[in-house]
C-alpha atoms as a PDB file:
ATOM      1  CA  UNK A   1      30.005  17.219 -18.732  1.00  0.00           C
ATOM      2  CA  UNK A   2      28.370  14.657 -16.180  1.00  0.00           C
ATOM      3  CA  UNK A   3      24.728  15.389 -15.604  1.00  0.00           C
ATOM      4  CA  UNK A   4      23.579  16.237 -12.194  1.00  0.00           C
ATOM      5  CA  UNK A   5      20.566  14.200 -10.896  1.00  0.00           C
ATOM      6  CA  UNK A   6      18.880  15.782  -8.602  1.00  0.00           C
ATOM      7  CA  UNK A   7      17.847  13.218  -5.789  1.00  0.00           C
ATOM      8  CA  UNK A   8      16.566  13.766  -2.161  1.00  0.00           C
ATOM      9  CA  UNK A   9      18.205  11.106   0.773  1.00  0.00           C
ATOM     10  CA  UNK A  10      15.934   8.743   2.718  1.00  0.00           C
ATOM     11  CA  UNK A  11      13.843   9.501   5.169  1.00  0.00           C
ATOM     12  CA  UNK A  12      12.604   7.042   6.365  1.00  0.00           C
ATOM     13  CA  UNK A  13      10.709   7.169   9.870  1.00  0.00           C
ATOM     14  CA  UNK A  14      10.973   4.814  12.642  1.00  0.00           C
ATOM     15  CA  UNK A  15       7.388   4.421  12.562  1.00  0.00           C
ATOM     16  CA  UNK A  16       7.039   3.731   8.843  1.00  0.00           C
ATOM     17  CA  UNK A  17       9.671   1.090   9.741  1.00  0.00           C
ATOM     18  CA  UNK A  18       7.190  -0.240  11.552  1.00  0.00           C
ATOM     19  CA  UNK A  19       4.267  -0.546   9.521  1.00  0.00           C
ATOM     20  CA  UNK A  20       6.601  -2.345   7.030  1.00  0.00           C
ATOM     21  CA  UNK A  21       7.911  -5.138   9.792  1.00  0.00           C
ATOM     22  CA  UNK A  22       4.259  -5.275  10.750  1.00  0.00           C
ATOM     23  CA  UNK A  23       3.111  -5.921   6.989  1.00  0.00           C
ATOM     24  CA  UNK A  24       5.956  -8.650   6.701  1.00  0.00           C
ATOM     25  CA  UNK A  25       4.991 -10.216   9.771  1.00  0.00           C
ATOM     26  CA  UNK A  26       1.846 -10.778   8.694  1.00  0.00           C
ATOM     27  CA  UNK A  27       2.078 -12.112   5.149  1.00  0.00           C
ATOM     28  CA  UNK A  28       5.744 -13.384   5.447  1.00  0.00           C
ATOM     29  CA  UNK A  29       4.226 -17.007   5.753  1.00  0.00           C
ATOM     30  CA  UNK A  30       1.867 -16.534   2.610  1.00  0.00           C
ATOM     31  CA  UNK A  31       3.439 -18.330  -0.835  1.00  0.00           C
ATOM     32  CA  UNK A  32       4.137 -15.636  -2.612  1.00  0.00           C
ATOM     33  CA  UNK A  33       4.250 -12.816  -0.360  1.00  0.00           C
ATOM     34  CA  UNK A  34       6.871 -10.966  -2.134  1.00  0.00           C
ATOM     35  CA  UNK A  35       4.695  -8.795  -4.093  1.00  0.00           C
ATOM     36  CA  UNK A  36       2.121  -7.991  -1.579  1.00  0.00           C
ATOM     37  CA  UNK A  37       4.821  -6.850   1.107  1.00  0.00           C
ATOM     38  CA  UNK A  38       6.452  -4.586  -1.939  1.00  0.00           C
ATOM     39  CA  UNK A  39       3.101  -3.253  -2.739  1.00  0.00           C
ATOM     40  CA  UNK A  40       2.587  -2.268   0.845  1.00  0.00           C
ATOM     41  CA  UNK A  41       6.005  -0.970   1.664  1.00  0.00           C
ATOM     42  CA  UNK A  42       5.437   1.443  -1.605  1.00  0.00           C
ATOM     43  CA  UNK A  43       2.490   2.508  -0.045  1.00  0.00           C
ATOM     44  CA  UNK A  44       3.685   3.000   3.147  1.00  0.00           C
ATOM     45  CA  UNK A  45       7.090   5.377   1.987  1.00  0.00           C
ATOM     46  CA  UNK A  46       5.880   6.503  -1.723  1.00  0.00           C
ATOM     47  CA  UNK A  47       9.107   4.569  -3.220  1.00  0.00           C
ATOM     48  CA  UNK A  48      11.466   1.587  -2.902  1.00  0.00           C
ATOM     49  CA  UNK A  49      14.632   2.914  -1.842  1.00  0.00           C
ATOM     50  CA  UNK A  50      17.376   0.477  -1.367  1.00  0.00           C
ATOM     51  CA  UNK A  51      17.144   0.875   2.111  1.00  0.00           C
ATOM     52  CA  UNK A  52      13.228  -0.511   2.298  1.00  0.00           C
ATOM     53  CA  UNK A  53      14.505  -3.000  -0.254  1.00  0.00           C
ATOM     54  CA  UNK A  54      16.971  -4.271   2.180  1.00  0.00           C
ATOM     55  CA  UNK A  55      14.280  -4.800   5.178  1.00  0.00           C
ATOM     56  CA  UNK A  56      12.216  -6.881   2.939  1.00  0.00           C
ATOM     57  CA  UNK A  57      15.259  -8.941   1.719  1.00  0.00           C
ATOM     58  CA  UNK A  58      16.657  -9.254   5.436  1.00  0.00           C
ATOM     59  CA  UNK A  59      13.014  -9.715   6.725  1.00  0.00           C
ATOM     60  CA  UNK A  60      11.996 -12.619   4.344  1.00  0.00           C
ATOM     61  CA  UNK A  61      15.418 -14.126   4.249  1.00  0.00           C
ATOM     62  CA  UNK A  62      15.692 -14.090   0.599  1.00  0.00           C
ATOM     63  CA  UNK A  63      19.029 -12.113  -1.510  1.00  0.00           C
ATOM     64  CA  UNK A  64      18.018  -8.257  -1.737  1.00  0.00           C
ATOM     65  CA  UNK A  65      18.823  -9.295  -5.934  1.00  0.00           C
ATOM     66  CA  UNK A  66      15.430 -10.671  -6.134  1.00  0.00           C
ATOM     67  CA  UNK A  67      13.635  -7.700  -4.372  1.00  0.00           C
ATOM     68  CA  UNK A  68      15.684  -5.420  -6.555  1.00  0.00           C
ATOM     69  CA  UNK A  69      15.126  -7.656  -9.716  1.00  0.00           C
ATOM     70  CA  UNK A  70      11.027  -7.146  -9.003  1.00  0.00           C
ATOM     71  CA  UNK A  71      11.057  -3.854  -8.236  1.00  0.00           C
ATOM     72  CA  UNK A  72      12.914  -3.178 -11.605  1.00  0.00           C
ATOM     73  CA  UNK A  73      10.981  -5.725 -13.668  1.00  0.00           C
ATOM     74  CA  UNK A  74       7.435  -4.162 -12.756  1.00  0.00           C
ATOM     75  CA  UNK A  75       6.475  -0.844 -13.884  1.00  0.00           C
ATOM     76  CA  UNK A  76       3.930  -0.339 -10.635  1.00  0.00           C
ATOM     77  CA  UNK A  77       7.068  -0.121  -8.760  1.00  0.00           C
ATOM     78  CA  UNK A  78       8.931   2.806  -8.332  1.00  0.00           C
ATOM     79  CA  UNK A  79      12.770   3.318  -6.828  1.00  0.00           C
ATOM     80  CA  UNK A  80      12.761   6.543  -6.821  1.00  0.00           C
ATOM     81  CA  UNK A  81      10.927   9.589  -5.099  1.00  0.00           C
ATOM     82  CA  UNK A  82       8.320  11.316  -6.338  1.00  0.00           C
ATOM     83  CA  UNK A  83       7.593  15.250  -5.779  1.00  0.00           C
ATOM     84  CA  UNK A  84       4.436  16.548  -4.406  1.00  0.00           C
ATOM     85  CA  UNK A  85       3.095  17.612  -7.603  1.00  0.00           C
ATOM     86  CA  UNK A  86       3.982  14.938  -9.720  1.00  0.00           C
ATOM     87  CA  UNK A  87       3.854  15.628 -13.836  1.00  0.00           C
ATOM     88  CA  UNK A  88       3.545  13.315 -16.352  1.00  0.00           C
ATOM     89  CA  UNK A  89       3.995  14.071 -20.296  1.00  0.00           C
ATOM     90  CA  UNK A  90       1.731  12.044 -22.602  1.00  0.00           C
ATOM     91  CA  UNK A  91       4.447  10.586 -25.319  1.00  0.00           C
ATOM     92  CA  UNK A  92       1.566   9.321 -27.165  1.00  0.00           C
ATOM     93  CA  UNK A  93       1.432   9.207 -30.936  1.00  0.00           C
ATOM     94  CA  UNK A  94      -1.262  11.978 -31.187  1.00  0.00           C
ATOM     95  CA  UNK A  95       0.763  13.890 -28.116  1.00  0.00           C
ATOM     96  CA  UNK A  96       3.650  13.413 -29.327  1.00  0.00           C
ATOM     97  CA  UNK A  97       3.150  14.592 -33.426  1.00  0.00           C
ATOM     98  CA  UNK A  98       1.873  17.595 -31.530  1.00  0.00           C
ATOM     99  CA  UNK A  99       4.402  18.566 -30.503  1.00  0.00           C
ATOM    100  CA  UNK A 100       4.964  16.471 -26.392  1.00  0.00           C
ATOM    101  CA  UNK A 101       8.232  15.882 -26.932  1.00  0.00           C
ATOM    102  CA  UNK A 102       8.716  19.976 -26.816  1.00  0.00           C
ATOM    103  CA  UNK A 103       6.451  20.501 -24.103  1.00  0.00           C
ATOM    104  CA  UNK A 104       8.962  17.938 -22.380  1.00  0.00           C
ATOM    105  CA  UNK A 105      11.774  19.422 -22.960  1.00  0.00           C
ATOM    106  CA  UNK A 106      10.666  22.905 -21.862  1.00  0.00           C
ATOM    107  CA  UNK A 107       9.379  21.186 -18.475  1.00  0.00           C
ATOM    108  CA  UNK A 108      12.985  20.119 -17.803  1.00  0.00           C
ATOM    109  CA  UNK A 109      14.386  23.544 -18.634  1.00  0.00           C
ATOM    110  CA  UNK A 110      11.799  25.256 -16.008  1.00  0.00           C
ATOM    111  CA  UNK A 111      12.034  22.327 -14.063  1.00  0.00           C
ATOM    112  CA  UNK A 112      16.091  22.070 -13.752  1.00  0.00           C
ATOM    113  CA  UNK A 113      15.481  17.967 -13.982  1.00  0.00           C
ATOM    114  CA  UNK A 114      15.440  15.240 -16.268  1.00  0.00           C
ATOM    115  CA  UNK A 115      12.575  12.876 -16.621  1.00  0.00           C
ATOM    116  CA  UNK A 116      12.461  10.660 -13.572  1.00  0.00           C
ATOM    117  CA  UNK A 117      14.034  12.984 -11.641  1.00  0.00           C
ATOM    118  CA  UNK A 118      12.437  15.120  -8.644  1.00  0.00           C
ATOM    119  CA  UNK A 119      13.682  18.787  -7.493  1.00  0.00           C
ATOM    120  CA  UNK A 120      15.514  19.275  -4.921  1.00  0.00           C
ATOM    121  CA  UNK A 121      13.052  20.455  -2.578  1.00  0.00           C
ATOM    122  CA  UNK A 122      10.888  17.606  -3.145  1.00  0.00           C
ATOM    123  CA  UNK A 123       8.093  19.427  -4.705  1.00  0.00           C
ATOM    124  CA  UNK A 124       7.799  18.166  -8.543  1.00  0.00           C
ATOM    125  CA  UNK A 125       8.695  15.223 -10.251  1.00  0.00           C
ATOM    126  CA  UNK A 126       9.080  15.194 -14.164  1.00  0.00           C
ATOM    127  CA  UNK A 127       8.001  11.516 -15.965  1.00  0.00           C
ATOM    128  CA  UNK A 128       6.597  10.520 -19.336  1.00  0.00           C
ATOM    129  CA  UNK A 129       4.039   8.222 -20.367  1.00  0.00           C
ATOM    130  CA  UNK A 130       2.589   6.560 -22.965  1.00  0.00           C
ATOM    131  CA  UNK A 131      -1.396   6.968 -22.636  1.00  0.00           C
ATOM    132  CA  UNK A 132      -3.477   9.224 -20.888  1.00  0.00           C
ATOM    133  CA  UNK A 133      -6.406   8.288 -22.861  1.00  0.00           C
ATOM    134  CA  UNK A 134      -6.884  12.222 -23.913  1.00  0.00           C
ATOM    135  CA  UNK A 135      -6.122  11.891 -27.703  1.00  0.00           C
ATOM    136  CA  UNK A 136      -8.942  15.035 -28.776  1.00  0.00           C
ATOM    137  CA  UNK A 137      -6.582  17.014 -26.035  1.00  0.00           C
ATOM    138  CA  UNK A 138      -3.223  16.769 -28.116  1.00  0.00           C
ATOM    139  CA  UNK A 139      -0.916  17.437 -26.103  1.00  0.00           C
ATOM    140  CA  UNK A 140      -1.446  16.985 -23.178  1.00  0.00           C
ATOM    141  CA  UNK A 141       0.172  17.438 -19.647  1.00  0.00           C
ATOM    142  CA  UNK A 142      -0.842  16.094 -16.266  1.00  0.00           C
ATOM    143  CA  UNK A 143      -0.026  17.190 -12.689  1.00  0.00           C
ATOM    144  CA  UNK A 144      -1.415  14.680  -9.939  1.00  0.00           C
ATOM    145  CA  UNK A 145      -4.962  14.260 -11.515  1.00  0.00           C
ATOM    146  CA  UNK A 146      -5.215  17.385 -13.175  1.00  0.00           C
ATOM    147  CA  UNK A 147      -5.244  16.912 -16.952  1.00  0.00           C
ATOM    148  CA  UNK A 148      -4.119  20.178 -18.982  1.00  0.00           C
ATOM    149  CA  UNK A 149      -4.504  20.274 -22.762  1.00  0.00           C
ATOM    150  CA  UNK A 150      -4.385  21.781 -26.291  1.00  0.00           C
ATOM    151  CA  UNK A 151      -0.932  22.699 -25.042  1.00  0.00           C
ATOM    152  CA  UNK A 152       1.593  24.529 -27.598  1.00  0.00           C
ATOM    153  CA  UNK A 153       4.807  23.761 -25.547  1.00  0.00           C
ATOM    154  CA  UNK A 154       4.817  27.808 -25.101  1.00  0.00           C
ATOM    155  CA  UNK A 155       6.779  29.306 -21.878  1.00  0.00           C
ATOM    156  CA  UNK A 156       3.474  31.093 -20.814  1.00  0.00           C
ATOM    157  CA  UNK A 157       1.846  28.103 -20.563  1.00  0.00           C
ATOM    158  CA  UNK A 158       4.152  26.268 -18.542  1.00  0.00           C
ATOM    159  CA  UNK A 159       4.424  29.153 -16.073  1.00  0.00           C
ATOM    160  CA  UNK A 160       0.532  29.683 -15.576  1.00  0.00           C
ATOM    161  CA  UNK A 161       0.578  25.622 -14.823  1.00  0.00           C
ATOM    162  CA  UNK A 162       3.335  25.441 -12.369  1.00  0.00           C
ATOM    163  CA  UNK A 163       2.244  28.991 -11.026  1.00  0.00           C
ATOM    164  CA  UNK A 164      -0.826  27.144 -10.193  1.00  0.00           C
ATOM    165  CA  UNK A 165       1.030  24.504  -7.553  1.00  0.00           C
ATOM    166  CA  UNK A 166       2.882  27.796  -5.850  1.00  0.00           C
ATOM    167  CA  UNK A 167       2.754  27.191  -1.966  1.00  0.00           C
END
């Protein structure tokens, strides 16, 4: 059976559109503008969709394989969207002998997505990192800036957190 990604279209605003051509206007004539004008255009829409990827390639006059081979190469980047509440799972070593890699998996039951994924209504993204620098907290869990730990992987637990970013 093919898994379903769940993934949200682009949408994009003329006046985002904008902003980017301004940015690249401004730094196109700068040696080694690439970066900066990726930077900004992440800023400016969250993500790197192909379709931002493509202005910058167009814009600079350079093959849109070399934007895409950046925004691939460096982890700042990002080509996909990110939810609203965005929740990371420390995969750690002293996370993930506690037990992260469950608390993970139960996050993409709840969640109905995969890690990298976002729901379809745009409101939570699922990733994993390596690091959150909370080792005492074992295992830990964070949503935005909010750091949640001592977690047990336990349903209850997952609810009262995502309970908490209810609109």
């Amino acid at each position: 059976m093919a898994k379903k990604i769940a993934t949200i279209p682009f949408q994009g605003t003329p006046q985002q559109e904008a902003q980017l051509l301004e940015v690249i206007s401004e730094l196109k004539a700068e040696q080694g503008c690439l970066m900066p004008i990726m930077q900004k255009a992440q800023e400016i829409y969250g993500y790197l969709p192909i379709e931002v990827q493509t202005i910058i390639a167009e814009q600079l006059n350079i093959p849109l394989e070399k934007v895409y081979g950046v925004a691939t190469f460096y982890a700042q980047f990002t080509l996909s969207p990110k939810g609203r509440y965005r929740i990371s799972v420390c995969l750690g070593t002293a996370c993930y002998v506690k037990g992260a890699g469950i608390l993970l998996e139960k996050l993409q039951e709840k969640l109905g997505i995969g890690v990298g994924e976002i729901t379809p209504d745009g409101k939570f993204s699922l990733d994993d990192c390596r690091c959150v620098g909370a080792c005492g907290l074992a295992p830990v869990v964070m949503v935005n800036d909010d750091v949640y730990g001592r977690l047990v992987g336990q349903a209850e637990e997952i609810d009262e957190i995502l309970a908490k970013y209810a609109d």
